[in-house]
N, C-alpha and C. Protein backbone atom coordinates (compact mmCIF):
# COMPACT_ATOMS: atom_id res chain seq x y z
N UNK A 1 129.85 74.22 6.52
CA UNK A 1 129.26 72.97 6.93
C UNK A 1 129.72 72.66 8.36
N UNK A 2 128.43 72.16 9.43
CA UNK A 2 129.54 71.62 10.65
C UNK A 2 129.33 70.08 10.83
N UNK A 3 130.01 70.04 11.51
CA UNK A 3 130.42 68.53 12.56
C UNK A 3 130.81 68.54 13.53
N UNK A 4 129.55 67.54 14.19
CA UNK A 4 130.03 67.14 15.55
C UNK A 4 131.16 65.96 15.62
N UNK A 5 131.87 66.06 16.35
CA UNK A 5 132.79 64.87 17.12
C UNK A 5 132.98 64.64 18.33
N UNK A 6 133.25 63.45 18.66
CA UNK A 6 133.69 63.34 19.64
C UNK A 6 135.64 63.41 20.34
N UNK A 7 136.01 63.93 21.19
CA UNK A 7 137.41 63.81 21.60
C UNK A 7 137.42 64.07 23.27
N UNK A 8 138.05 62.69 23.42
CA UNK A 8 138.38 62.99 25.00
C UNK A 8 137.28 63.17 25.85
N UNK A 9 135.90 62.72 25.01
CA UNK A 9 134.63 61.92 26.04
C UNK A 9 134.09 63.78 25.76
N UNK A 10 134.60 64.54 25.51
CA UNK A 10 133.73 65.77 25.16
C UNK A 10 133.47 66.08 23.42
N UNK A 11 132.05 66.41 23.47
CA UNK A 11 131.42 66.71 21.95
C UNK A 11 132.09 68.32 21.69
N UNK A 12 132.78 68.20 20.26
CA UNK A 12 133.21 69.53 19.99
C UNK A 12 132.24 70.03 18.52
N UNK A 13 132.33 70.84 18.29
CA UNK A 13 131.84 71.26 16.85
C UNK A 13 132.45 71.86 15.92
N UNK A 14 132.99 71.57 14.48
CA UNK A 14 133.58 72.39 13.45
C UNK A 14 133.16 72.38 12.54
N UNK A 15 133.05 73.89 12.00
CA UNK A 15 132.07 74.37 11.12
C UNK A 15 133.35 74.86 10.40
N UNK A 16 133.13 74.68 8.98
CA UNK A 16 133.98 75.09 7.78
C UNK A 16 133.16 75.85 7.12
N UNK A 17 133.84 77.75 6.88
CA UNK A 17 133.54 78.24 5.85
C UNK A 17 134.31 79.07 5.09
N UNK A 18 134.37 78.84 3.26
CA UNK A 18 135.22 79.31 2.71
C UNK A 18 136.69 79.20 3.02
N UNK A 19 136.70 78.01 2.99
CA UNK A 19 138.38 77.78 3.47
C UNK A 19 138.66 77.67 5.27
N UNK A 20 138.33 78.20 5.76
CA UNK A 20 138.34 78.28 7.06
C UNK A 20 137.59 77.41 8.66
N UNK A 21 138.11 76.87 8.89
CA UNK A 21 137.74 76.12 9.75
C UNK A 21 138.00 76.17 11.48
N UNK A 22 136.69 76.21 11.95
CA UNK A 22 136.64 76.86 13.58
C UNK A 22 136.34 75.58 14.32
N UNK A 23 136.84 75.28 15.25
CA UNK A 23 136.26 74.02 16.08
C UNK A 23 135.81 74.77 17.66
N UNK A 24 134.77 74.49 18.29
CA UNK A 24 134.68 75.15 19.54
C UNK A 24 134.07 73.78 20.31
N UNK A 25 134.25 73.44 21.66
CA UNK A 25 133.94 72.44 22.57
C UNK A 25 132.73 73.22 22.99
N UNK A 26 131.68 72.06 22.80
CA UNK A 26 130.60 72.21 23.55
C UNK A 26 130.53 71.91 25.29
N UNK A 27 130.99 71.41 25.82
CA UNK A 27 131.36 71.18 27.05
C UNK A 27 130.04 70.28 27.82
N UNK A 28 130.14 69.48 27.23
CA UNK A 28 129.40 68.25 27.45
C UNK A 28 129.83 66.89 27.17
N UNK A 29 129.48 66.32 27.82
CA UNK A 29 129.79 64.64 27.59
C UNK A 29 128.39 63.70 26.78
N UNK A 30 127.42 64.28 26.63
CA UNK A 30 125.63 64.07 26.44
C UNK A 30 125.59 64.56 24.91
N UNK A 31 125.66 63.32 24.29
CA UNK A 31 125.29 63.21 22.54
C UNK A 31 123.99 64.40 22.87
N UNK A 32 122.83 64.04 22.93
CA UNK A 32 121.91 64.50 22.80
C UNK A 32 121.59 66.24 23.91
N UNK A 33 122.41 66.64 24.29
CA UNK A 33 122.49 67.88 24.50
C UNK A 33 123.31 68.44 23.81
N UNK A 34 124.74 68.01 22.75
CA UNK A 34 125.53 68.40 22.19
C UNK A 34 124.56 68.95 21.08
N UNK A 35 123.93 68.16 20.36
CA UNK A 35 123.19 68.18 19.24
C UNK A 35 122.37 69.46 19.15
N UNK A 36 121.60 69.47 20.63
CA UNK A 36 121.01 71.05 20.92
C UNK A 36 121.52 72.00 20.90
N UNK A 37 122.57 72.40 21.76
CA UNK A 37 123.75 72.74 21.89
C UNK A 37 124.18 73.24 19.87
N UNK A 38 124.20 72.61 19.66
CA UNK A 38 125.12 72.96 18.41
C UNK A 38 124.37 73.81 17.27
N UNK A 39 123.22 73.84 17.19
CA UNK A 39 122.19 74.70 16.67
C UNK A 39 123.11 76.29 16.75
N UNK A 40 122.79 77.03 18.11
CA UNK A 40 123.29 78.23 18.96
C UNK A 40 124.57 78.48 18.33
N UNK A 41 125.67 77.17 18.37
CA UNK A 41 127.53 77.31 18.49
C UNK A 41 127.30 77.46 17.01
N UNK A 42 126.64 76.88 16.04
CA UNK A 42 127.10 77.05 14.82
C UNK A 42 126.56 78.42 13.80
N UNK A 43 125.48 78.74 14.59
CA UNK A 43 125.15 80.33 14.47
C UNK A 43 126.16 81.29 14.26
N UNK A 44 126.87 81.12 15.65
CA UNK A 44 127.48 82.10 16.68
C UNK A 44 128.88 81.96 16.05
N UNK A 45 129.52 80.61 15.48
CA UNK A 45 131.02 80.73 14.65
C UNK A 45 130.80 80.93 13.13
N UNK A 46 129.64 80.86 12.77
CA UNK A 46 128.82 81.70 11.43
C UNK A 46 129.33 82.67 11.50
N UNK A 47 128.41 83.06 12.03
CA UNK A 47 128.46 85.02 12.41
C UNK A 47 130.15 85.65 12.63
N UNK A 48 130.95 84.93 13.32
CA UNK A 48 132.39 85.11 13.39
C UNK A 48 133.07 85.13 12.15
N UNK A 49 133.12 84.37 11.68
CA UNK A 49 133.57 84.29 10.14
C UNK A 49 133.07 85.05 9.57
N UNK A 50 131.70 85.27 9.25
CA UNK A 50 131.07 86.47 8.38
C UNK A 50 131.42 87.50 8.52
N UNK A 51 132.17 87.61 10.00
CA UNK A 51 132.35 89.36 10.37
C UNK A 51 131.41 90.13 11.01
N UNK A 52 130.30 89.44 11.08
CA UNK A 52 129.19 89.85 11.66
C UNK A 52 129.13 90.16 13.19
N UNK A 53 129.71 89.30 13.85
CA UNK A 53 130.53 89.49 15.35
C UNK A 53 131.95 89.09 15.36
N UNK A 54 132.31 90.07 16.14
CA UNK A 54 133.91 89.94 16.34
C UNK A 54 134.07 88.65 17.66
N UNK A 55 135.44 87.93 17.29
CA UNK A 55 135.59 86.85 18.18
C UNK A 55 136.50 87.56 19.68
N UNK A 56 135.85 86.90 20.86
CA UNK A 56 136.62 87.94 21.84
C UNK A 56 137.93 88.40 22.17
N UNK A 57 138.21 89.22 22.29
CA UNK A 57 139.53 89.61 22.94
C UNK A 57 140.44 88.38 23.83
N UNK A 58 141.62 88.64 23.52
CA UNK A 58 142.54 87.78 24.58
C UNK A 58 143.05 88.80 25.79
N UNK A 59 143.07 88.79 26.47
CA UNK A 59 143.69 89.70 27.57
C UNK A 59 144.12 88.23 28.80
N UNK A 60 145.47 89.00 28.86
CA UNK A 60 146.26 88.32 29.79
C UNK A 60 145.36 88.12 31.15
N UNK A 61 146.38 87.00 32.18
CA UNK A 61 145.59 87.04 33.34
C UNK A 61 145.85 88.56 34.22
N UNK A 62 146.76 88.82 34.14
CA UNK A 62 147.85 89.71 34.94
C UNK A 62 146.77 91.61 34.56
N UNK A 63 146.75 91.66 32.93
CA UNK A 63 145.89 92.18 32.67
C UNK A 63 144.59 92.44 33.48
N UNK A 64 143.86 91.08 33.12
CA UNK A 64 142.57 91.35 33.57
C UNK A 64 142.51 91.09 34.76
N UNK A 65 143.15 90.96 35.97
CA UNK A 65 142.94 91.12 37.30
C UNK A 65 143.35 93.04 37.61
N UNK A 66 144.54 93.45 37.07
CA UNK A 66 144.40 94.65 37.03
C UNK A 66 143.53 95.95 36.66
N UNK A 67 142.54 95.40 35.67
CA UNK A 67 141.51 95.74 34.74
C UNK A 67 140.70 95.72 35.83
N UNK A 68 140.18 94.39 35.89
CA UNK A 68 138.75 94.19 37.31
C UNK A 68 138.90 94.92 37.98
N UNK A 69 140.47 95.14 39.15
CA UNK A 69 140.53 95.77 40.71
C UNK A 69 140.15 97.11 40.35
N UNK A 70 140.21 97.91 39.12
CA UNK A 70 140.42 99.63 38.96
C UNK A 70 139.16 99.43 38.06
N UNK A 71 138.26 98.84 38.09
CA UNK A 71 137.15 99.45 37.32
C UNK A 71 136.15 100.16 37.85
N UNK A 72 135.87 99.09 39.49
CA UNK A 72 135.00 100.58 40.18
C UNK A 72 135.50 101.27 40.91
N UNK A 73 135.41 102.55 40.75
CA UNK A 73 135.73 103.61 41.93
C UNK A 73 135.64 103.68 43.31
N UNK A 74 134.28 103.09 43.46
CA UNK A 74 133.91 103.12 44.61
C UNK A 74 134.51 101.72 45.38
N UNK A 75 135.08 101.04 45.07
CA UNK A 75 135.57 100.25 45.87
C UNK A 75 137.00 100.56 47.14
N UNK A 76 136.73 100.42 47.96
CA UNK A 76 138.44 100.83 48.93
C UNK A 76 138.63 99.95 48.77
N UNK A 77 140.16 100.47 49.29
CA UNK A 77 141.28 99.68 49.31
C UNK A 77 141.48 98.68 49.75
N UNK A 78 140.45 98.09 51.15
CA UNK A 78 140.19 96.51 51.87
C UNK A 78 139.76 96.00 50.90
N UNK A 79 138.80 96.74 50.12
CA UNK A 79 137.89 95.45 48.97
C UNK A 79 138.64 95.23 48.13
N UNK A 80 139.37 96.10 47.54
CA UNK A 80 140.75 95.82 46.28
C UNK A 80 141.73 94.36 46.56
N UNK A 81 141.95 94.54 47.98
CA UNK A 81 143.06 94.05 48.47
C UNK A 81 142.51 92.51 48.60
N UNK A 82 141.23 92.43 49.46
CA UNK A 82 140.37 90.93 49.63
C UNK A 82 139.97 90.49 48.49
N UNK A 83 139.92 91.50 46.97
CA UNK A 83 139.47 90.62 45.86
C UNK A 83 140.89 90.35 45.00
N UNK A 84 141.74 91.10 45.29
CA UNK A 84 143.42 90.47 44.96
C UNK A 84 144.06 89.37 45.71
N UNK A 85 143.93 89.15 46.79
CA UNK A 85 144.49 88.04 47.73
C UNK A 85 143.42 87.08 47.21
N UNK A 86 142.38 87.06 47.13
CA UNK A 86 141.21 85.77 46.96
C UNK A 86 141.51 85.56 45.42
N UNK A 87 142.06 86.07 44.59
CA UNK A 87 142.29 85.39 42.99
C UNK A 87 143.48 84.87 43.53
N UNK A 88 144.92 85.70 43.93
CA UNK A 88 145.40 85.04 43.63
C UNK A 88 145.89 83.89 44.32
N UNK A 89 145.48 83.78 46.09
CA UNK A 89 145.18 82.63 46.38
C UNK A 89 144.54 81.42 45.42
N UNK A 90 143.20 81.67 45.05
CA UNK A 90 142.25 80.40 43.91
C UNK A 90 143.83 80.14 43.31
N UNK A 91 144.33 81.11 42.27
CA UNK A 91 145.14 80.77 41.08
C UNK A 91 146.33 80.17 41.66
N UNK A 92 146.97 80.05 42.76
CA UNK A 92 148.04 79.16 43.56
C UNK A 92 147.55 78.27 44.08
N UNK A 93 146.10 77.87 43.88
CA UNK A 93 145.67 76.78 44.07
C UNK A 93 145.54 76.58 45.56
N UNK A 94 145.47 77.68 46.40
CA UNK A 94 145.16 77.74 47.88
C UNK A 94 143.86 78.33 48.09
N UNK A 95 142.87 77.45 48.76
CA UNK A 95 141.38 78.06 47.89
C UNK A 95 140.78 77.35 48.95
N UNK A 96 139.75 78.13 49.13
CA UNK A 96 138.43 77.56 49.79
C UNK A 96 137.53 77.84 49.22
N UNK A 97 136.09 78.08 49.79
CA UNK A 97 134.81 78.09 48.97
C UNK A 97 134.50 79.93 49.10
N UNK A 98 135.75 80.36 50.53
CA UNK A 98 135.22 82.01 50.05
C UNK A 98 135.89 82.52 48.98
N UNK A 99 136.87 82.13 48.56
CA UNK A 99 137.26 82.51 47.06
C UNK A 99 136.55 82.68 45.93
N UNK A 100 135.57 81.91 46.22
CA UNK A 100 135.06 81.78 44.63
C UNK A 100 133.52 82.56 44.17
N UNK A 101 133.40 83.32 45.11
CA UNK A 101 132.72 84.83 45.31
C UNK A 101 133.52 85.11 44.39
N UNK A 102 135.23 85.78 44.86
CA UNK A 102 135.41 86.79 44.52
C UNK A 102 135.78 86.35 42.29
N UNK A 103 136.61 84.83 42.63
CA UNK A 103 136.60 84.39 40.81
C UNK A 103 135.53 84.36 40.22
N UNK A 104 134.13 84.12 41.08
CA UNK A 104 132.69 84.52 39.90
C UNK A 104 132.77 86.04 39.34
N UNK A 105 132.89 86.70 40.54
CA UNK A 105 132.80 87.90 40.06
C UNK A 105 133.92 88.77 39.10
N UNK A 106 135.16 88.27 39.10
CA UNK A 106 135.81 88.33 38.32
C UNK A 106 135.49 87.85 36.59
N UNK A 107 135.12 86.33 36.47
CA UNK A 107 134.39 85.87 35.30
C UNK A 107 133.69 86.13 34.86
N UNK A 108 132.64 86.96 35.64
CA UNK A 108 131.93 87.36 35.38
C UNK A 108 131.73 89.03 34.37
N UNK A 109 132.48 89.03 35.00
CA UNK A 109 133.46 90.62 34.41
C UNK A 109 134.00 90.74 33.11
N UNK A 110 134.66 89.64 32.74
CA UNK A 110 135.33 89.25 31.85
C UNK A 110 134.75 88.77 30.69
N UNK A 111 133.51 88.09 31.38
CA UNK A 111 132.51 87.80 29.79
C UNK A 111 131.63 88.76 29.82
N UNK A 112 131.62 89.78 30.92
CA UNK A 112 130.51 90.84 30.45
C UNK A 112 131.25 91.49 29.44
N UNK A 113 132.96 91.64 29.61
CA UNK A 113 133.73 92.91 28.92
C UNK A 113 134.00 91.91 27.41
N UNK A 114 133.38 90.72 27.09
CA UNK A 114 133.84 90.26 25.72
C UNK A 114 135.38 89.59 25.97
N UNK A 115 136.06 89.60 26.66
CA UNK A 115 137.62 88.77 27.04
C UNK A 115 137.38 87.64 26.87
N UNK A 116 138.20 86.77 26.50
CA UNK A 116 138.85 85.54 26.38
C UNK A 116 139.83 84.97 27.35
N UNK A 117 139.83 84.67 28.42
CA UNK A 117 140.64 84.13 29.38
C UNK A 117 140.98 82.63 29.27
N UNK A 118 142.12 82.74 30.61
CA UNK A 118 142.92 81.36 30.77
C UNK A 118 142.67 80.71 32.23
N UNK A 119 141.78 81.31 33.12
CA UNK A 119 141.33 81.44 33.89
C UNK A 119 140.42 80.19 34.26
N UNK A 120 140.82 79.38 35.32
CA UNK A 120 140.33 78.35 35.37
C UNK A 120 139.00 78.25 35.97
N UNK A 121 137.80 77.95 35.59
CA UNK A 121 136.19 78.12 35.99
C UNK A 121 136.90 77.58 37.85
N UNK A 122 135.76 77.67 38.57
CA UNK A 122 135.97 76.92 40.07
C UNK A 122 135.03 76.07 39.92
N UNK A 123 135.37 74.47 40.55
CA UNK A 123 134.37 73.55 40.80
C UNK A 123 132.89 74.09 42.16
N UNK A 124 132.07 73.31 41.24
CA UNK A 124 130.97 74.11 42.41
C UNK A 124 131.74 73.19 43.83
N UNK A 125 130.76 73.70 45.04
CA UNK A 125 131.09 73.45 46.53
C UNK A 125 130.22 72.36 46.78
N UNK A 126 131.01 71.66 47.68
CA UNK A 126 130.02 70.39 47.72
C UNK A 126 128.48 70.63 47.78
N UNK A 127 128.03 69.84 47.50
CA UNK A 127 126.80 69.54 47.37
C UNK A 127 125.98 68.44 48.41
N UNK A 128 125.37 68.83 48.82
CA UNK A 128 124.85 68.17 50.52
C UNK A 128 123.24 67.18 49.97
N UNK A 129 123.04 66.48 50.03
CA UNK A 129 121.67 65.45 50.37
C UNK A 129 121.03 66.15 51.02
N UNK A 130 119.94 66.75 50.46
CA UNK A 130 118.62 67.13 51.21
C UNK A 130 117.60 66.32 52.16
N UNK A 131 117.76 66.72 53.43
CA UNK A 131 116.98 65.87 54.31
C UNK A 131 115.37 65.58 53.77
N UNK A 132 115.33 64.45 54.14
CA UNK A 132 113.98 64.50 53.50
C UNK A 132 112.98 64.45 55.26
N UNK A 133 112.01 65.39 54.68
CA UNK A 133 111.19 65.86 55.86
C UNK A 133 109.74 65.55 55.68
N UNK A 134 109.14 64.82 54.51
CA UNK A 134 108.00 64.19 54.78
C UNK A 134 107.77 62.62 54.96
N UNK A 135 106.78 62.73 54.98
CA UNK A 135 106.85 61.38 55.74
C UNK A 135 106.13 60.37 54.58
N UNK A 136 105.68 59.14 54.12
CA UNK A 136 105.15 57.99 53.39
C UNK A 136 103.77 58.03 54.00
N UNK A 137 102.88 57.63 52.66
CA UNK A 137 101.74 57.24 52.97
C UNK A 137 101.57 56.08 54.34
N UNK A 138 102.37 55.11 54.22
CA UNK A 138 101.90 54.35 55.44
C UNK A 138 102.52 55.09 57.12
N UNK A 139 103.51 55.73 56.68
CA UNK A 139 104.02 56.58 58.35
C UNK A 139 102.90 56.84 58.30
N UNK A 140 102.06 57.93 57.52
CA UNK A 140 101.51 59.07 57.87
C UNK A 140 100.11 58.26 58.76
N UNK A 141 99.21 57.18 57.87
CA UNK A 141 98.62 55.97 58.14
C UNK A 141 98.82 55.73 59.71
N UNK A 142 100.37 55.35 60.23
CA UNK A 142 100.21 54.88 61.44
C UNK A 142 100.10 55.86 62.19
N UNK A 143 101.05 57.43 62.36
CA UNK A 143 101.03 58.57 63.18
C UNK A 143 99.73 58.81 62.91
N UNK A 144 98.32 58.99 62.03
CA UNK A 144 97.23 59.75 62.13
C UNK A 144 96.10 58.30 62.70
N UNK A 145 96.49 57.18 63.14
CA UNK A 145 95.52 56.25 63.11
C UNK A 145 95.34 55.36 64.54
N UNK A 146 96.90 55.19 64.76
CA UNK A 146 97.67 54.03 65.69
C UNK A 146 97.74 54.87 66.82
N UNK A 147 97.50 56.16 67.42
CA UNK A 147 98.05 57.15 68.33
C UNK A 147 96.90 56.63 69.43
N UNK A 148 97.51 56.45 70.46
CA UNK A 148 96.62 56.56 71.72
C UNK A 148 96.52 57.69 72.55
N UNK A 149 96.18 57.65 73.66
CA UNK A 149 94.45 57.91 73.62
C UNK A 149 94.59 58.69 72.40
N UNK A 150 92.86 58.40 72.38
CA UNK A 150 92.01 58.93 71.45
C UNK A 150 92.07 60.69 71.46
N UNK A 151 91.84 61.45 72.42
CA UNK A 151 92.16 62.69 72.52
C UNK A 151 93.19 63.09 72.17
N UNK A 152 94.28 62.47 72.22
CA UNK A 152 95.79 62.84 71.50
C UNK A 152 95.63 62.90 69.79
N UNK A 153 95.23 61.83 69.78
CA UNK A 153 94.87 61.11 68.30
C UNK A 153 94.23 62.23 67.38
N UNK A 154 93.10 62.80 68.35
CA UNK A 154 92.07 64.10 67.70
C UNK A 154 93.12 65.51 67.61
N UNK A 155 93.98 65.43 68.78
CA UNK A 155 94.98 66.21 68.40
C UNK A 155 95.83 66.73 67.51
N UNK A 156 96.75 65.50 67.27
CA UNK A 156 97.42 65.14 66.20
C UNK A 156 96.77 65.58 64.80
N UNK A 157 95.78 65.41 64.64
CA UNK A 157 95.02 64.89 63.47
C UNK A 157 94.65 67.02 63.03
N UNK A 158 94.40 67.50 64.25
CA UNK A 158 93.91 68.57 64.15
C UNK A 158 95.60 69.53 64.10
N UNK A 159 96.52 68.86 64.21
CA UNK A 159 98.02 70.03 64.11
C UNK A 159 98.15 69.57 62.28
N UNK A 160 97.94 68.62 62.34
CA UNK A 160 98.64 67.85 60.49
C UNK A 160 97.56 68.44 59.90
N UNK A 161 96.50 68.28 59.73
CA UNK A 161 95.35 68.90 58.83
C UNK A 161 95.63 70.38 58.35
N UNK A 162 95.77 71.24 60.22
CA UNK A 162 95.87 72.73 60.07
C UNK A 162 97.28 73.13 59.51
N UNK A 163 98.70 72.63 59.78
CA UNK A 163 99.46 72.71 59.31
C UNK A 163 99.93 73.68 60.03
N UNK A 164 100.02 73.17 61.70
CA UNK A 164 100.51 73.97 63.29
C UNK A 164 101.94 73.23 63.09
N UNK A 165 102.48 74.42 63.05
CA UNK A 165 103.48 74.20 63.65
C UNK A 165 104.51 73.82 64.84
N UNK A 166 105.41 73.03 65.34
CA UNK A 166 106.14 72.33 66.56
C UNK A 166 105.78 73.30 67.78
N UNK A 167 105.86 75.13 67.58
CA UNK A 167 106.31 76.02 68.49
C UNK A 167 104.83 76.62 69.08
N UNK A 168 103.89 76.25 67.97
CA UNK A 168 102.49 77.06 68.46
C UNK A 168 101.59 76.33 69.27
C-alpha cells in the first residue's frame, strides 16, 4: 500500500509490502505533481521489493571519482587532471559555473552506471530576464502610422512587412 506525506515542505512516498516498508522523496514541494509523480515511484519501489529490479549500488565518493577519471581511455592526462581539480574544487565548495560541466558529467555517469551517491546535485546558474524585443500593438500603431515624411513612412512599412533586417 502507499502514502503520500508531507515532511519538511517536501512530498515523500511509502509504500509497504509484506512487512517491509520503503519511503523515497519525490522532490517536490507541488501536492499535485507529487500525486503524478507517485504513480512511476510506486511502480519502481514495487518492483524493488519484488526483486524484479535491484536497488542501486552505494559506491563511495572517493570510489566513484576514481571509477569516472579511468573509464575512458582516450582521455589524457590534462582532461583527467581538469575533471579531478573541477570535482574536487565543486566538493570544497570552491566552484564556479565551469565546474559544473565537469559534476554533470560525472552524475551523469553515475546514474548511467546504476550508483547511489552522496554527491551534491549543483544549483542551476543564474538565470537572466529575457529581453523582450517586440514591440505592443499600439508602439507598432505609432512607428507604422505617426512617421514623417511620408516616404520614410512607405519605408518603414516596407522593412517591417518584409522582415529586412537593421544591416541590409
Amino acid at each position: 500500500m502507499a502514502k503520500l506525506f508531507l515532511k519538511n515542505s517536501t512530498w515523500y512516498l511509502s509504500v509497504s509490502f509484506k512487512g517491509k516498508r520503503v519511503r523515497r522523496s519525490l522532490g517536490t514541494k507541488d501536492r499535485k505533481l507529487a500525486v503524478i509523480l507517485s504513480n512511476n515511484a510506486e511502480i519502481l519501489i514495487l518492483e524493488e521489493l519484488l526483486g524484479i529490479s535491484k536497488k542501486a549500488h552505494t559506491i563511495s565518493r572517493n570510489g566513484l571519482i576514481s571509477q569516472f577519471l579511468n573509464h575512458n581511455p582516450n582521455w589524457s592526462d590534462a582532461t583527467k587532471k581538469w575533471y579531478r581539480v573541477a570535482i574536487f574544487q565543486y566538493l570544497n565548495k570552491r566552484t564556479n559555473s565551469s565546474y559544473n560541466k565537469a559534476i554533470n558529467v560525472l552524475l551523469n555517469y553515475a546514474k548511467h552506471k546504476g550508483y547511489a551517491h552522496d554527491i551534491p546535485i549543483p544549483k542551476p546558474v543564474k538565470k537572466y530576464k529575457p529581453r523582450i524585443r517586440t514591440f505592443t500593438k499600439i508602439e507598432m500603431k505609432i512607428i507604422l502610422n505617426n512617421i514623417q515624411p511620408d516616404k520614410f513612412k512607405q519605408f518603414v512599412r516596407f522593412a517591417y512587412y518584409t522582415g529586412t533586417l537593421r544591416g541590409n
